[in-house]
C-alpha atoms as a PDB file:
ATOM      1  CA  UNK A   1     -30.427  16.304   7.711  1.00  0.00           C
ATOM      2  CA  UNK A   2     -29.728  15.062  11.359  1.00  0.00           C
ATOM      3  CA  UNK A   3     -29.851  17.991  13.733  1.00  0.00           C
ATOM      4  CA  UNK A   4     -27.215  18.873  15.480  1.00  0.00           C
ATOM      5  CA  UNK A   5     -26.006  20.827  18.825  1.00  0.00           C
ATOM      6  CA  UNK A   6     -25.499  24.128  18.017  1.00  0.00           C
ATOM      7  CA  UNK A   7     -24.616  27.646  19.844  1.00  0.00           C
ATOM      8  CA  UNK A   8     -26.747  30.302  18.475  1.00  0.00           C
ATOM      9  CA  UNK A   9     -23.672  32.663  19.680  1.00  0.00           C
ATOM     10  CA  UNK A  10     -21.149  31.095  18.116  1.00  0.00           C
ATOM     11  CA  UNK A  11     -19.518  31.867  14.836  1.00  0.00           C
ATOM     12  CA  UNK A  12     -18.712  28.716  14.015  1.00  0.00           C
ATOM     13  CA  UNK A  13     -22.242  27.317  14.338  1.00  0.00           C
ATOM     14  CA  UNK A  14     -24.501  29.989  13.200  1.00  0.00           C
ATOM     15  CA  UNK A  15     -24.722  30.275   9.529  1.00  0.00           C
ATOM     16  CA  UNK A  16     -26.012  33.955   9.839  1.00  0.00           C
ATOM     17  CA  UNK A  17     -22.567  35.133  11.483  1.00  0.00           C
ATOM     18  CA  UNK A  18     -19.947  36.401   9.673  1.00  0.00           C
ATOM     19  CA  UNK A  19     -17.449  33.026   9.765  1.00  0.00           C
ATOM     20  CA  UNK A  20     -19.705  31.402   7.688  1.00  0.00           C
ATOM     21  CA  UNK A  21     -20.163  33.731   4.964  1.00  0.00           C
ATOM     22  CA  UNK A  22     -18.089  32.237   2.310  1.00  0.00           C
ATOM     23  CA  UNK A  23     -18.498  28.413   2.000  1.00  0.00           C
ATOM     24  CA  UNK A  24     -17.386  26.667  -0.465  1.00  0.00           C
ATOM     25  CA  UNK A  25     -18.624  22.947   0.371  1.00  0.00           C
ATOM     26  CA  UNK A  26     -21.059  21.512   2.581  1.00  0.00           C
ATOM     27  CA  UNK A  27     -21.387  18.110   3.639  1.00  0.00           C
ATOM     28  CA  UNK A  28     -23.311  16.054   6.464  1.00  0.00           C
ATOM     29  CA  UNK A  29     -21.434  17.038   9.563  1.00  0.00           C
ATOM     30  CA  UNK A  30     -18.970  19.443   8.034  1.00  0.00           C
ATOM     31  CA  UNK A  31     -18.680  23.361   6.614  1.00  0.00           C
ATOM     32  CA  UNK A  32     -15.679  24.003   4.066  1.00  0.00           C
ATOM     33  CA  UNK A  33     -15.504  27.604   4.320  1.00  0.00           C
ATOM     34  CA  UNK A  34     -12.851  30.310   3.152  1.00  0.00           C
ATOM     35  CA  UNK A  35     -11.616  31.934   6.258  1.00  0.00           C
ATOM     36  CA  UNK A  36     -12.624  35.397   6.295  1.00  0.00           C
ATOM     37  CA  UNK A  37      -9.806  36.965   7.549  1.00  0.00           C
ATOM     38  CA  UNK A  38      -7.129  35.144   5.441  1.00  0.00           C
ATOM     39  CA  UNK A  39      -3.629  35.209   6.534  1.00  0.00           C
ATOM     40  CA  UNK A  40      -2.881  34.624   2.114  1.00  0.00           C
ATOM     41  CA  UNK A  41      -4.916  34.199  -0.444  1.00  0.00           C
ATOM     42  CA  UNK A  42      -6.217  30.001  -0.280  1.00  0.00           C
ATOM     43  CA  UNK A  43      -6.926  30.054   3.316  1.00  0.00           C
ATOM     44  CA  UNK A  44      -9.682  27.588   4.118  1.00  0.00           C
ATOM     45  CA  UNK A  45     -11.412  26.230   7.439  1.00  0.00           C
ATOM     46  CA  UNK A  46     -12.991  22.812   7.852  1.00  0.00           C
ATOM     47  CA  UNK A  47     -15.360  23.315  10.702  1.00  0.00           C
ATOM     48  CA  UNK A  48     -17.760  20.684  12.026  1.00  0.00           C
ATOM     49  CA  UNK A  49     -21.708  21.645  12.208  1.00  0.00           C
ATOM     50  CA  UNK A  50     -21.723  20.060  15.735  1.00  0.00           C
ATOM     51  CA  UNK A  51     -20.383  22.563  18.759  1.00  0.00           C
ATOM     52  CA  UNK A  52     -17.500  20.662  19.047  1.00  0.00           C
ATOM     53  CA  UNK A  53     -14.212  21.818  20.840  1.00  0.00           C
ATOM     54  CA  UNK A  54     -11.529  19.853  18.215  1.00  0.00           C
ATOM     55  CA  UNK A  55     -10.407  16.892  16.411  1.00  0.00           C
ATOM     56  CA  UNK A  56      -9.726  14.927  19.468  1.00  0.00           C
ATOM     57  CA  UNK A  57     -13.518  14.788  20.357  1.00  0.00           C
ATOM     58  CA  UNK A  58     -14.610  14.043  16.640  1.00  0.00           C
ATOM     59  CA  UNK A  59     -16.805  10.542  16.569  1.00  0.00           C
ATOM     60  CA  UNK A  60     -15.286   7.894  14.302  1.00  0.00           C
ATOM     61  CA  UNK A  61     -17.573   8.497  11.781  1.00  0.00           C
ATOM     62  CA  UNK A  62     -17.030  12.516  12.416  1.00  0.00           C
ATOM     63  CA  UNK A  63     -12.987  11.605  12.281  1.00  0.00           C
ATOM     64  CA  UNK A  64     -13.453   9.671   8.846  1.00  0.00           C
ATOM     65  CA  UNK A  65     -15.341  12.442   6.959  1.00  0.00           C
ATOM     66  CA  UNK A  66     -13.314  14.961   8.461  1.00  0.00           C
ATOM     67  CA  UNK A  67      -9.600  13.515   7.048  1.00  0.00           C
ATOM     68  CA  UNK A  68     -10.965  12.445   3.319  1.00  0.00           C
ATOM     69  CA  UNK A  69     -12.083  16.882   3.551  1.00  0.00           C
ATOM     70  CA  UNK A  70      -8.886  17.801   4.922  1.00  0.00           C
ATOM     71  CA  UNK A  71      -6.898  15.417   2.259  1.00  0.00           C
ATOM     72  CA  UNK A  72      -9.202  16.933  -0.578  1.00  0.00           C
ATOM     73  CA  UNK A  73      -9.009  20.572   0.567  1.00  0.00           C
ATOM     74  CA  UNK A  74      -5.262  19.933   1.206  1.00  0.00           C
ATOM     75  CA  UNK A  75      -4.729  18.914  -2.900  1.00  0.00           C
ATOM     76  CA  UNK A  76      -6.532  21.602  -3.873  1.00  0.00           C
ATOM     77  CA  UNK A  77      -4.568  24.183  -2.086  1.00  0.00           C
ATOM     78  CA  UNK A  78      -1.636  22.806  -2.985  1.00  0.00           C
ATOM     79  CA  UNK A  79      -2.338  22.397  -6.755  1.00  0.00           C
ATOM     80  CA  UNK A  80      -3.636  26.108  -7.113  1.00  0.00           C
ATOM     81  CA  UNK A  81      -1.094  27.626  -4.936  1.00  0.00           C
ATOM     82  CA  UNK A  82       1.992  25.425  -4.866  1.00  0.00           C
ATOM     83  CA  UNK A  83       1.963  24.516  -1.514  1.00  0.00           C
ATOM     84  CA  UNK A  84       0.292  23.501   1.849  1.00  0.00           C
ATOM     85  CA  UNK A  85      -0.287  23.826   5.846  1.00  0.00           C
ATOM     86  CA  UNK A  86      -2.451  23.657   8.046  1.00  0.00           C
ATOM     87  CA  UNK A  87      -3.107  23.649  11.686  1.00  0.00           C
ATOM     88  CA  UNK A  88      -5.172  23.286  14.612  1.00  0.00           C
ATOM     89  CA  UNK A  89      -4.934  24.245  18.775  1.00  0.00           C
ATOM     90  CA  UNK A  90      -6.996  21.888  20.307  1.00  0.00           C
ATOM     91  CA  UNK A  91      -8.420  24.096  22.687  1.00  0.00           C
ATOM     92  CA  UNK A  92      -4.906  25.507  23.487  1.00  0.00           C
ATOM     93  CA  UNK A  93      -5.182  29.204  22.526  1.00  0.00           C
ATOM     94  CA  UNK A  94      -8.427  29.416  20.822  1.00  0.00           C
ATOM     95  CA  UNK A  95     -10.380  32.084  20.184  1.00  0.00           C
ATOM     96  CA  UNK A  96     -13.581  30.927  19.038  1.00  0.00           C
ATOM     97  CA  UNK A  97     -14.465  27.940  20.951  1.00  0.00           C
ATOM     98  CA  UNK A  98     -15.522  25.355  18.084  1.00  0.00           C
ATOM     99  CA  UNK A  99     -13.094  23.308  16.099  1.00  0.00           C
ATOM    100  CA  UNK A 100     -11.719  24.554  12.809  1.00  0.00           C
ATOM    101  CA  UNK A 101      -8.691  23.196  10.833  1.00  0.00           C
ATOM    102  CA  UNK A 102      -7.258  25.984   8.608  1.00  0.00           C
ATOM    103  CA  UNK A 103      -5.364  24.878   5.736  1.00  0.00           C
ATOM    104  CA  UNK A 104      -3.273  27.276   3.577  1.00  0.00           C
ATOM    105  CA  UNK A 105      -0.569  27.912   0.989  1.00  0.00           C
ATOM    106  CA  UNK A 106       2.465  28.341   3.378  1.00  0.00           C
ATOM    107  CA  UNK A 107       6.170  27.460   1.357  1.00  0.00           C
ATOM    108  CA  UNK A 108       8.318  26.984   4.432  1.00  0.00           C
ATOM    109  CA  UNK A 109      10.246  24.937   6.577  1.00  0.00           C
ATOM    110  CA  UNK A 110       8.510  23.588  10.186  1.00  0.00           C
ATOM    111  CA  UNK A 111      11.411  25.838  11.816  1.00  0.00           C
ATOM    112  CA  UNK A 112       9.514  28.870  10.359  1.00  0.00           C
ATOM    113  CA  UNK A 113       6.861  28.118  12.832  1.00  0.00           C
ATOM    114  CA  UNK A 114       8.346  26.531  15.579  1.00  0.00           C
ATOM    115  CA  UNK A 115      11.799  28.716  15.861  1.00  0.00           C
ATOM    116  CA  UNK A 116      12.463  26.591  19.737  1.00  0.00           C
ATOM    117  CA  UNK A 117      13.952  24.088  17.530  1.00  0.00           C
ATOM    118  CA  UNK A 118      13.052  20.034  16.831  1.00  0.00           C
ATOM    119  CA  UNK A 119      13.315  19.391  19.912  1.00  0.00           C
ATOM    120  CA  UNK A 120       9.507  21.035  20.750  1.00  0.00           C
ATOM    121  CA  UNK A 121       8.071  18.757  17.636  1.00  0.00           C
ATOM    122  CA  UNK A 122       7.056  15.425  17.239  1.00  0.00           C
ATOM    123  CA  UNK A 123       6.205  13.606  13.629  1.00  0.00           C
ATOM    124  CA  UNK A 124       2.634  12.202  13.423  1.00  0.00           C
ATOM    125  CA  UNK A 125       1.466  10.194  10.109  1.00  0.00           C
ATOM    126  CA  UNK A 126      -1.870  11.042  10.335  1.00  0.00           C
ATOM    127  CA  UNK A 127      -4.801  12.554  11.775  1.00  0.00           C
ATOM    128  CA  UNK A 128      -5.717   9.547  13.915  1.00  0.00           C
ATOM    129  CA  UNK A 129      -2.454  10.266  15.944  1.00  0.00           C
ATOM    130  CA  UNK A 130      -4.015  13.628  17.045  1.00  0.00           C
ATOM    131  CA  UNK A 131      -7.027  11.873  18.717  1.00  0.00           C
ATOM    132  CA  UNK A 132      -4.565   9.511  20.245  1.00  0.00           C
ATOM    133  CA  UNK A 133      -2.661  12.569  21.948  1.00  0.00           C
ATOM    134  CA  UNK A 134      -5.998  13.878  22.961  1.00  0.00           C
ATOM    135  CA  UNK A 135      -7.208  10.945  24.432  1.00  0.00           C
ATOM    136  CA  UNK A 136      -4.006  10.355  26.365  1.00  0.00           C
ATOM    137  CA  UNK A 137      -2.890  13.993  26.890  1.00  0.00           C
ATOM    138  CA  UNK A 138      -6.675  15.591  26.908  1.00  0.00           C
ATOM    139  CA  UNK A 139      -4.653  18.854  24.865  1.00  0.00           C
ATOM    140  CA  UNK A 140      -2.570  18.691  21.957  1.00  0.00           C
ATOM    141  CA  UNK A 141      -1.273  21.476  19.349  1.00  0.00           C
ATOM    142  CA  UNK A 142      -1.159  20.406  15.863  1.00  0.00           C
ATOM    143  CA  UNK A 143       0.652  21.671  12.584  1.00  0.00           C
ATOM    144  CA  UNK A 144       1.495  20.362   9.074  1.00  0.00           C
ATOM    145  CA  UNK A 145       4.177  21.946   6.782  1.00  0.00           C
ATOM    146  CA  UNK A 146       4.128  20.032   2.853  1.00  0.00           C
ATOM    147  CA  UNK A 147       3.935  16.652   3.637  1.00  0.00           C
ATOM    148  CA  UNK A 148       5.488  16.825   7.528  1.00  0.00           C
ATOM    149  CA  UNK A 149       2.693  16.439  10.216  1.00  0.00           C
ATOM    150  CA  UNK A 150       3.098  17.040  13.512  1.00  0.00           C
ATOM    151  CA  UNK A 151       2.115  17.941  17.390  1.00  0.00           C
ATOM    152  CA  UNK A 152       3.817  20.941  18.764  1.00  0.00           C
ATOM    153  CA  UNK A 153       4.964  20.966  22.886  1.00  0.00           C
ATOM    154  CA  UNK A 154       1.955  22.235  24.709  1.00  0.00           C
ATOM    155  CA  UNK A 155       3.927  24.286  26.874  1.00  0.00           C
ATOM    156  CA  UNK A 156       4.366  27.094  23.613  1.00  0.00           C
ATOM    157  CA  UNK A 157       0.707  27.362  23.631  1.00  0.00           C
ATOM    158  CA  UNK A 158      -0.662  30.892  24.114  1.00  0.00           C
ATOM    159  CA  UNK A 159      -4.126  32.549  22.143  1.00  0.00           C
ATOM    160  CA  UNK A 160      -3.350  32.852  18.436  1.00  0.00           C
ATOM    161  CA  UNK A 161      -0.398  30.369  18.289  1.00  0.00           C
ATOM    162  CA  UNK A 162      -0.506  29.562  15.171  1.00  0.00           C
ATOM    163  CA  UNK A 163      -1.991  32.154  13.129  1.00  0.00           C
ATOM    164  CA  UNK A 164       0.351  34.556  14.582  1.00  0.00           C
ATOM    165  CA  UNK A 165       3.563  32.187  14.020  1.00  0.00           C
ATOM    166  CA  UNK A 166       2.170  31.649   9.816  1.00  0.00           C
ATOM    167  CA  UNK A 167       1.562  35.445   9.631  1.00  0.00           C
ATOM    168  CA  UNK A 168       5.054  36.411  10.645  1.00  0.00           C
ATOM    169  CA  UNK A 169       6.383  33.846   8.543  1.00  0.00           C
ATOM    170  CA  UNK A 170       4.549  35.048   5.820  1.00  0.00           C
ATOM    171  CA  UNK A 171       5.725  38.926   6.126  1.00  0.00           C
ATOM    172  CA  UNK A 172       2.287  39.622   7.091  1.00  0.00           C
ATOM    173  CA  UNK A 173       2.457  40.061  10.583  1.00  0.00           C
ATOM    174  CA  UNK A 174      -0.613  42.279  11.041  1.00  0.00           C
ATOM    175  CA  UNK A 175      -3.049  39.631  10.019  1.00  0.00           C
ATOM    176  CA  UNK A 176      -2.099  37.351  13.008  1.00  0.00           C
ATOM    177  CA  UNK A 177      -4.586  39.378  15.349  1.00  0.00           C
ATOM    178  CA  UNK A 178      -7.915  39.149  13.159  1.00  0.00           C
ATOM    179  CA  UNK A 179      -9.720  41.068  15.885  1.00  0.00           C
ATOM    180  CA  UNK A 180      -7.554  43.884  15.190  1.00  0.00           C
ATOM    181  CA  UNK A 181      -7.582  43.399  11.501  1.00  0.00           C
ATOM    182  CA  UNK A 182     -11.118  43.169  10.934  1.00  0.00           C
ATOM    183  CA  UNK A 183     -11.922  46.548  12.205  1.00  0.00           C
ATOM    184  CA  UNK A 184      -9.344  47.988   9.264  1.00  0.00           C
ATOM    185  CA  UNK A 185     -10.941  48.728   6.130  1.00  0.00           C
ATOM    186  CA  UNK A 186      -8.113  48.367   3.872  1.00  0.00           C
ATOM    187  CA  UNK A 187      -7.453  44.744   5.084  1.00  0.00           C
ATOM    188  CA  UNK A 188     -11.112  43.819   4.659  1.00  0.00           C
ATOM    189  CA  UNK A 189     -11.014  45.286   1.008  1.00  0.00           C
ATOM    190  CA  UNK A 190      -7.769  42.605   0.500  1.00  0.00           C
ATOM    191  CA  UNK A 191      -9.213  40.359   2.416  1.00  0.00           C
ATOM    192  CA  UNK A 192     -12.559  39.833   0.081  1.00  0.00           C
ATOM    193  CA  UNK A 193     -10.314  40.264  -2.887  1.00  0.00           C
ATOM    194  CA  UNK A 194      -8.420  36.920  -1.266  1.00  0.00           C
ATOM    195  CA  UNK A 195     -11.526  35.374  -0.792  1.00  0.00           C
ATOM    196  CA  UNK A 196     -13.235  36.039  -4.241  1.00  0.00           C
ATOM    197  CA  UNK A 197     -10.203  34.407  -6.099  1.00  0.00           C
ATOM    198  CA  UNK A 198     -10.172  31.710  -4.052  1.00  0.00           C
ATOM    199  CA  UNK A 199     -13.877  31.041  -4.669  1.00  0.00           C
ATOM    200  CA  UNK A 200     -13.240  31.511  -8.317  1.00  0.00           C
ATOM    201  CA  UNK A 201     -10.088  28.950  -7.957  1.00  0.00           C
ATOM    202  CA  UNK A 202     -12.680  26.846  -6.228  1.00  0.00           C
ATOM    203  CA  UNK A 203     -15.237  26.499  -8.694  1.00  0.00           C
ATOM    204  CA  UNK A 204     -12.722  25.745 -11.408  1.00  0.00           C
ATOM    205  CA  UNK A 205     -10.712  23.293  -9.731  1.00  0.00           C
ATOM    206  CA  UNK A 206     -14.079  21.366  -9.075  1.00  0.00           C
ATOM    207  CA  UNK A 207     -15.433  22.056 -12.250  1.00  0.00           C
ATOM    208  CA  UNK A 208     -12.668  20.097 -14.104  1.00  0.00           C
ATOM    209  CA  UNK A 209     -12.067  17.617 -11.411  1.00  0.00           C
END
């Protein structure tokens, strides 16, 4: 197993922290983990094992693993719950300084998210045209609604962005701020029962696939 840079003080690096507590798949460079506070039930993280600030800085090789895990997680989400989204900041508005892509069931419309209007969105057809942003732009914010991919104007950024725009769209405001959430017991009680099923979904979907 190549060794890689890590931050003992980081959630996203150290296995012993709670963000890593649930995976569900671990590969080479990469942790497939069931976020642990969910904003639905299906909510998943890709995070890289290297301290690594986003997709834009992911190596080729780093890039290539990364989208064939983000297009398998992405079926499965969408074939247990019906539908699929994702998102990243890239580094705009993070709170834990280390990439990680959520993907989750979402059944909306882009304008759910971004209420400014079309005009703050631009269509991407694939994860290579988020590196390209990032390498011309050095920031980027990126979402995906069903099938629709695409970079968000920077400007909107703020901490949270996106979890707190997919919680509200979702009825579920509450579980935007996962700082605040985390230190209520009744959300952490739902919030394992989220995560067990989707473990359980997990194992079955693999099982038979």
């Amino acid at each position: 197993m190549q060794p890689y840079p890590i931050d003992p003080s980081c959630p996203h690096c150290n296995d012993q922290l709670f963000a890593l507590k649930h995976p569900l798949l671990i590969t080479e460079q990469f942790r497939v983990v069931c976020d642990v506070h969910p904003l639905a039930e299906g909510h998943i993280l890709i995070i890289p094992k290297q301290h690594i600030s986003c997709v834009g800085e992911f190596s080729p090789e780093m890039l290539e693993e990364f989208i064939k895990l983000y297009d398998s997680t992405s079926e499965f989400v969408k074939a247990t719950y019906g539908s699929v989204s994702s998102f990243e900041h890239g580094k705009i508005g993070q709170t834990v300084y280390h990439a990680h892509v959520h993907i989750l069931p979402f059944d909306g419309k882009p304008e759910d998210i971004i209420s400014e209007g079309s005009e703050h969105m631009t269509s991407i057809q694939s994860m290579k045209d988020v590196q390209s942003e990032y390498k011309t732009r050095g920031q980027y914010l990126f979402f995906s609604v069903g099938e629709g991919h695409g970079l968000v104007d920077t400007k909107l950024g703020c901490p949270r962005f996106f979890r707190d725009r997919f919680a509200k769209a979702q009825g579920q405001e509450s579980l935007g701020d996962w700082q605040s959430a985390s230190k209520d017991p009744s959300v952490q009680a739902e919030n394992l029962a989220r995560i067990t099923n989707l473990e359980n979904n997990w194992n079955r979907y693999n099982h038979f696939n």
